[in-house]
N, C-alpha and C. Protein backbone atom coordinates (compact mmCIF):
# COMPACT_ATOMS: atom_id res chain seq x y z
N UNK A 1 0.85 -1.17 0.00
CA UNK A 1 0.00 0.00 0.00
C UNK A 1 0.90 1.24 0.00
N UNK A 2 0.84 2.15 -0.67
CA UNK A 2 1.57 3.41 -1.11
C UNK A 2 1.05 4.29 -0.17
N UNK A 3 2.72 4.98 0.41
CA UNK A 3 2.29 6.22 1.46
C UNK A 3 2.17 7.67 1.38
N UNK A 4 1.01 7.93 1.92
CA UNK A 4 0.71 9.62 1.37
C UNK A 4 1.21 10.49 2.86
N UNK A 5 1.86 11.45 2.31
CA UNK A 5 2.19 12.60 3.37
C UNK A 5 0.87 13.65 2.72
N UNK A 6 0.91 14.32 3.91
CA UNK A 6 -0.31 15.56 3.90
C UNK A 6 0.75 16.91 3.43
N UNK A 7 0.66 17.83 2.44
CA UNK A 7 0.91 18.83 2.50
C UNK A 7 0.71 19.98 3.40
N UNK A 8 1.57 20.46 3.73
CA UNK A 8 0.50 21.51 4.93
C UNK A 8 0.88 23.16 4.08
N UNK A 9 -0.35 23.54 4.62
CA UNK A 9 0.16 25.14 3.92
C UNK A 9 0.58 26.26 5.19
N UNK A 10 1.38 25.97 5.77
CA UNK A 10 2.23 26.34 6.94
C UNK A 10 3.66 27.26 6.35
N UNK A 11 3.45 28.44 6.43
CA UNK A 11 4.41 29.21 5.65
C UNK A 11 5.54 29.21 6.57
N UNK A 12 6.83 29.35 6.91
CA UNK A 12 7.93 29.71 7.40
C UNK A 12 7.38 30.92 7.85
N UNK A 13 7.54 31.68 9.20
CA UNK A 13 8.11 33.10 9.48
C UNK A 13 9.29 33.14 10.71
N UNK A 14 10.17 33.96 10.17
CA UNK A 14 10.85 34.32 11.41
C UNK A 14 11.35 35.83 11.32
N UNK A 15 11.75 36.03 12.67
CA UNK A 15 12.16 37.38 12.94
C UNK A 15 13.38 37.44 13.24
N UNK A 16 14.05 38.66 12.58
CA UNK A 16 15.80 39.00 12.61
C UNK A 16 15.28 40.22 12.85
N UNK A 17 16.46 40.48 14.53
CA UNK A 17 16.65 41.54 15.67
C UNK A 17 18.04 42.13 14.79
N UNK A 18 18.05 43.67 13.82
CA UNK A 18 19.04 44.39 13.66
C UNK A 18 19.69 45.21 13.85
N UNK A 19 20.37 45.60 14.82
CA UNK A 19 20.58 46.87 15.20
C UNK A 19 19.47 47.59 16.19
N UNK A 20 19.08 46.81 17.07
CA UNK A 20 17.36 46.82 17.48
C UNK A 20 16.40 47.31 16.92
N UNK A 21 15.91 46.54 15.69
CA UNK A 21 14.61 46.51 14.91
C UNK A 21 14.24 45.34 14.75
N UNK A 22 13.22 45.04 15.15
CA UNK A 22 12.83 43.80 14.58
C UNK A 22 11.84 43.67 13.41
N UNK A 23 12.21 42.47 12.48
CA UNK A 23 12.01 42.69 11.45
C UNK A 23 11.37 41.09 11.00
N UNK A 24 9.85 41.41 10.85
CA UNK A 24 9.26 40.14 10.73
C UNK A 24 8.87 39.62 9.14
N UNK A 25 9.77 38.23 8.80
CA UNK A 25 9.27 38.42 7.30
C UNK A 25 8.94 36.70 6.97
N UNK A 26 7.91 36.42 5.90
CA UNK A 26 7.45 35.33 6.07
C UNK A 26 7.39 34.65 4.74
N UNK A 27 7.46 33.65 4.42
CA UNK A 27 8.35 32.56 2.97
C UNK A 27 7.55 33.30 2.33
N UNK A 28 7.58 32.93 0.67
CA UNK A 28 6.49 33.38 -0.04
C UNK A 28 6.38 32.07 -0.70
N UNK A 29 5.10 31.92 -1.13
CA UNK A 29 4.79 31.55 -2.16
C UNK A 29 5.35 30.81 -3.44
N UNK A 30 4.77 29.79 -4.34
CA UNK A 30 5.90 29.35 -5.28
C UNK A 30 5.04 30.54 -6.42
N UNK A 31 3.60 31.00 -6.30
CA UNK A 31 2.95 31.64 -7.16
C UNK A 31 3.67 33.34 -7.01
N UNK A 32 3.88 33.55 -5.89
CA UNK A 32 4.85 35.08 -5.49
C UNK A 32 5.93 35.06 -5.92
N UNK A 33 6.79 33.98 -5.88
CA UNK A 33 7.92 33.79 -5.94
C UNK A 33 7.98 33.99 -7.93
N UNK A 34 7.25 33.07 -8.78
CA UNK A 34 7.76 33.03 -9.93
C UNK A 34 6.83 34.32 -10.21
N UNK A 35 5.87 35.12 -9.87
CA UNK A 35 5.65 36.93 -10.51
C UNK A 35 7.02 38.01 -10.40
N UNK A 36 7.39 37.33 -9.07
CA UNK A 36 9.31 38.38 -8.57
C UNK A 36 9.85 37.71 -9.57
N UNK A 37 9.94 36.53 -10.30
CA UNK A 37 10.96 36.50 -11.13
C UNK A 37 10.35 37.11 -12.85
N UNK A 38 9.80 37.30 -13.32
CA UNK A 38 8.81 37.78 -13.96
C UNK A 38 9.18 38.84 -13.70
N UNK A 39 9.25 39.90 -13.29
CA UNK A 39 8.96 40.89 -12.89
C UNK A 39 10.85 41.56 -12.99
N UNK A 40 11.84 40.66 -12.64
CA UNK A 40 13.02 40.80 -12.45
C UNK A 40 13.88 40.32 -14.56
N UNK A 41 13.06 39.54 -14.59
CA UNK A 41 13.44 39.45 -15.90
C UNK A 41 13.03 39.98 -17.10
N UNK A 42 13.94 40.24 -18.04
CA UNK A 42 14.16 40.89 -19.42
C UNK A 42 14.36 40.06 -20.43
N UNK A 43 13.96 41.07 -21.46
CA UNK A 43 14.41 40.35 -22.54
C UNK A 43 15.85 41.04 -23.05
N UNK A 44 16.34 40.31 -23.89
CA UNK A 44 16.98 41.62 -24.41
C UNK A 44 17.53 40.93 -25.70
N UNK A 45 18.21 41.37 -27.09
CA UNK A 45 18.66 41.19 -28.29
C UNK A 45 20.18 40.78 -28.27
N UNK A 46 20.78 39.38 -28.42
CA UNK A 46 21.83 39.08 -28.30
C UNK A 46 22.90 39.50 -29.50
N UNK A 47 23.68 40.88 -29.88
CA UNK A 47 24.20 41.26 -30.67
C UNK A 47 24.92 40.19 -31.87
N UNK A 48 25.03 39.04 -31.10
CA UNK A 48 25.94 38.00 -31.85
C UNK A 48 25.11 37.55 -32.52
N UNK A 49 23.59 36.93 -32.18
CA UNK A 49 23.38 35.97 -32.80
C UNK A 49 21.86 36.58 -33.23
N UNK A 50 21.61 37.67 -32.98
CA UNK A 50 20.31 38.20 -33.16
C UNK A 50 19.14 37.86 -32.93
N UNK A 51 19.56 37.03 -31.59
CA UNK A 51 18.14 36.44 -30.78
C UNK A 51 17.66 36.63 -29.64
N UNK A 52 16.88 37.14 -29.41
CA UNK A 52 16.58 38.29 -28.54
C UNK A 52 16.45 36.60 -26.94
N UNK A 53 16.63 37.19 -25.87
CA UNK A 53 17.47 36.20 -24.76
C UNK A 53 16.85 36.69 -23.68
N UNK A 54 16.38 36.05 -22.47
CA UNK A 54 15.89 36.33 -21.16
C UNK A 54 16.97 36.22 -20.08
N UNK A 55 17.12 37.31 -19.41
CA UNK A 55 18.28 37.11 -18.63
C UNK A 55 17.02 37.69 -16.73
N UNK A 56 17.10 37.41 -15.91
CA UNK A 56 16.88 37.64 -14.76
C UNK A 56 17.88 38.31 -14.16
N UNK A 57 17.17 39.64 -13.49
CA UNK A 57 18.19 40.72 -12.40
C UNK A 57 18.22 39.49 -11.22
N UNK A 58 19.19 39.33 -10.87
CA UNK A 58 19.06 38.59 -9.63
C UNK A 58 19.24 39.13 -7.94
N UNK A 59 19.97 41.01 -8.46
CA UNK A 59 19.93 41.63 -6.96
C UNK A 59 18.65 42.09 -7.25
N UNK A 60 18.09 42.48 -8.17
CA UNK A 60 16.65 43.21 -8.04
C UNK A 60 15.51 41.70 -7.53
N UNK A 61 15.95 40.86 -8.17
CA UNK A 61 14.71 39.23 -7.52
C UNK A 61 15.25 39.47 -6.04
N UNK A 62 16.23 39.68 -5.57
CA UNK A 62 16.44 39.42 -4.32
C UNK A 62 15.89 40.83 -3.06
N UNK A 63 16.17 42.16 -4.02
CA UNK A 63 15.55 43.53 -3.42
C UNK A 63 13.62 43.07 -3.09
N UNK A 64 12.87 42.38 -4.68
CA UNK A 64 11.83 42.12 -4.59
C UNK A 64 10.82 41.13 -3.42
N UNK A 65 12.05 39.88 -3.33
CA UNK A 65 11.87 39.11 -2.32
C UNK A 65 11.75 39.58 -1.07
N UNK A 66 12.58 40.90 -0.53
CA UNK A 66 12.43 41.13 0.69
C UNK A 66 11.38 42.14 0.76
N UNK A 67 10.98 42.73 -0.38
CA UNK A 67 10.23 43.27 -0.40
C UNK A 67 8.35 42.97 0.57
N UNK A 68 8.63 41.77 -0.48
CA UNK A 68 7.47 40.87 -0.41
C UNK A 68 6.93 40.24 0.72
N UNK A 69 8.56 39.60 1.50
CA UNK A 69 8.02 38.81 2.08
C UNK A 69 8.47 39.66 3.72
N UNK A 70 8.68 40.97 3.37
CA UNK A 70 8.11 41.78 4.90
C UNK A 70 6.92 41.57 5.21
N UNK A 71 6.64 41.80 6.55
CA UNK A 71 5.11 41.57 7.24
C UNK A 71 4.87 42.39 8.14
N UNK A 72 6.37 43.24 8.84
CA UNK A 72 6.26 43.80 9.70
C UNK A 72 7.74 44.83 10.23
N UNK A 73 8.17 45.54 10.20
CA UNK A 73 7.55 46.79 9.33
C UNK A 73 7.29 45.99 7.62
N UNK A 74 6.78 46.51 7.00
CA UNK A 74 6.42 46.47 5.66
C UNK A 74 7.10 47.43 4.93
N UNK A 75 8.25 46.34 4.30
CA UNK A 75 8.97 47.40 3.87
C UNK A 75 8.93 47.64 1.94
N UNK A 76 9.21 48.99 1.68
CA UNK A 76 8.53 49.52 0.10
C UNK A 76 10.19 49.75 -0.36
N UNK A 77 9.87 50.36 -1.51
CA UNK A 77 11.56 50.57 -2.01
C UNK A 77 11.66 51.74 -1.80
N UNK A 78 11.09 52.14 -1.17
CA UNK A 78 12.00 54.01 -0.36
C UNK A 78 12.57 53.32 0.81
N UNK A 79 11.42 52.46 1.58
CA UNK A 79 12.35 52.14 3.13
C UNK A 79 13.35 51.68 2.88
N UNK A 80 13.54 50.46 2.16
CA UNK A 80 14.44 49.75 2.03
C UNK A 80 15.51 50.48 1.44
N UNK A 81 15.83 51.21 0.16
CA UNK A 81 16.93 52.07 -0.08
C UNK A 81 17.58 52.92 0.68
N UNK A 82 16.66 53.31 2.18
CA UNK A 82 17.16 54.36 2.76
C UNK A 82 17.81 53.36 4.00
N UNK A 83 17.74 51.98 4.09
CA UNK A 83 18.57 51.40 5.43
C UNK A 83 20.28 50.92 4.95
N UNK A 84 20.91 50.91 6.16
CA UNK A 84 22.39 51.07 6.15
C UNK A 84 22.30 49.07 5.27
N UNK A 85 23.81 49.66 4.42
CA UNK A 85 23.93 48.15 3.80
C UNK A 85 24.04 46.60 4.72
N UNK A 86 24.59 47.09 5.62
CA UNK A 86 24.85 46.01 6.22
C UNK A 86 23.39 45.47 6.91
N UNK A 87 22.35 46.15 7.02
CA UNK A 87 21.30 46.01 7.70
C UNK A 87 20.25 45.44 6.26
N UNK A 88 20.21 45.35 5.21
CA UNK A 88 20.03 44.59 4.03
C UNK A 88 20.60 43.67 3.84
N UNK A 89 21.61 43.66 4.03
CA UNK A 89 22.64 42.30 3.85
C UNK A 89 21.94 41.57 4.49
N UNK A 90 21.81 41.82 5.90
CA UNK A 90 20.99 40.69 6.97
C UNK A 90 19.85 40.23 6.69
N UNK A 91 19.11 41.48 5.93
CA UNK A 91 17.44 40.43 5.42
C UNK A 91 17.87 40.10 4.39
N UNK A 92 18.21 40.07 3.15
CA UNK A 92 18.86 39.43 2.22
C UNK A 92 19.13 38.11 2.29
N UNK A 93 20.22 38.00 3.47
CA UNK A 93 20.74 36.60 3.87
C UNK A 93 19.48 35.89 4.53
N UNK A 94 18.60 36.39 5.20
CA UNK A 94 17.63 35.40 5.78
C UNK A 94 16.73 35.05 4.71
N UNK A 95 16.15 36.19 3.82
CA UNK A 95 15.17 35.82 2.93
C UNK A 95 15.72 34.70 2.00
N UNK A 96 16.99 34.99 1.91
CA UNK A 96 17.58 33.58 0.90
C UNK A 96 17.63 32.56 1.49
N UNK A 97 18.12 32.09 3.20
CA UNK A 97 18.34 30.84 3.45
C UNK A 97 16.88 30.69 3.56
N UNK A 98 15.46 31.27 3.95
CA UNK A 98 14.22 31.09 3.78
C UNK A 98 13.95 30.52 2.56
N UNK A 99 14.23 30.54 1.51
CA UNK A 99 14.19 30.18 0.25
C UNK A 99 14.21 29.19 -0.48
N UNK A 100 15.73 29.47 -0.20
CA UNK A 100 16.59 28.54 -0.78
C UNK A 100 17.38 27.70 -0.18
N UNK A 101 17.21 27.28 1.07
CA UNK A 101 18.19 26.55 2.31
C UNK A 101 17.24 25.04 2.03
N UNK A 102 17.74 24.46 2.67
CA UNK A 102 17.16 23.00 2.75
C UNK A 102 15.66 23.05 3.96
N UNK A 103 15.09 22.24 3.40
CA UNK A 103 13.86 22.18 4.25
C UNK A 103 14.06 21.38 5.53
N UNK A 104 13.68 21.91 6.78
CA UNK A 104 13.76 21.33 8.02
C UNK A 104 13.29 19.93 8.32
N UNK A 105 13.93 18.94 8.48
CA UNK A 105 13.49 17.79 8.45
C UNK A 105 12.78 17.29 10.29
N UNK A 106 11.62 17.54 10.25
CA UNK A 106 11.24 17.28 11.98
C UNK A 106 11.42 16.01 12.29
N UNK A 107 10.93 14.86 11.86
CA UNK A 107 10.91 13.37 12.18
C UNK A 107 11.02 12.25 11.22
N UNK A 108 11.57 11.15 11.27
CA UNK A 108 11.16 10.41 10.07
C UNK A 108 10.94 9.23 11.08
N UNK A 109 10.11 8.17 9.73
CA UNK A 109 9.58 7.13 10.49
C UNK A 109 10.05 5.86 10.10
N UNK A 110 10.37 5.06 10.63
CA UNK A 110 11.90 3.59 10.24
C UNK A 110 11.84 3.25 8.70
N UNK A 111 10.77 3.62 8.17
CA UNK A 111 10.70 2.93 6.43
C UNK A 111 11.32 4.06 5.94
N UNK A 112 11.37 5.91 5.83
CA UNK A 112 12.38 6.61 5.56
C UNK A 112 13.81 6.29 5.56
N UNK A 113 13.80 6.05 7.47
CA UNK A 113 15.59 5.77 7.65
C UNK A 113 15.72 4.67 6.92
N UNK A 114 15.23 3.39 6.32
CA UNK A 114 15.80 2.70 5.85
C UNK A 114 15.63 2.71 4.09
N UNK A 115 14.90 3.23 3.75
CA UNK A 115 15.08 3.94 2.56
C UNK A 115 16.37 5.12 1.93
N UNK A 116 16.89 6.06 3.37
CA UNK A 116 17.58 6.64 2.89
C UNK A 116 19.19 6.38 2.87
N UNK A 117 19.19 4.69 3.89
CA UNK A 117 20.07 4.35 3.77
C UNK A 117 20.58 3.26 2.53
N UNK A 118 19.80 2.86 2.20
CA UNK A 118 19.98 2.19 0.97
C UNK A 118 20.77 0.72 1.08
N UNK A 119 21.31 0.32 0.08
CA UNK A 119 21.65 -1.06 0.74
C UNK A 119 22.78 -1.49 1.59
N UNK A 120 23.09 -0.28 2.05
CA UNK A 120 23.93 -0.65 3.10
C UNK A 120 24.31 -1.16 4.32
């Protein structure tokens, strides 16, 4: 009999203390996520070969991301341009390991562990 896990729609949030601000921001979306990339990408005309090519901003996907996934302050692109770099750097770095880090593994149950050990 084949085993079903439940999806849950349980978003990530956490809060990063900077310089004493706290700053609450929460995953986005895979539907948020691919409009920021959309939104970050161009087209543009490849001089060589005369075929016009999609390239993605990837500091602007990443400006957009934190954009987005503020909750608290809520931050716009005036706030955000006007905070010290190093204090971007820090949501930057969280919104990415939010992202793009490996998913938290809470428990597994003996047919996993012995699945992921394989025949060893």
């Amino acid at each position: 009999m084949p085993r079903t896990t439940t999806l849950t729609p349980e978003f990530l949030e956490e809060s990063v203390t900077i310089r004493g601000a706290t700053y609450r921001l929460r995953e986005l979306s895979i539907g948020d996520y691919d409009e920021l990339v959309r939104k970050a990408t161009r087209s543009e005309m490849n001089p060589l070969s005369g075929q016009s090519e999609e390239t993605t901003d990837n500091a602007l996907l990443l400006k957009l991301m934190v954009m987005k996934c503020s909750v608290e302050p809520k931050l716009t692109p005036e706030s955000l341009s006007g905070l010290p770099m190093r204090v971007v750097l820090k949501l930057n770095q969280t919104v990415n390991r939010m992202h793009y880090g490996d998913e938290p593994v809470d428990a597994t149950t003996k047919d996993d562990e012995e699945g992921a050990s394989g025949n060893a």
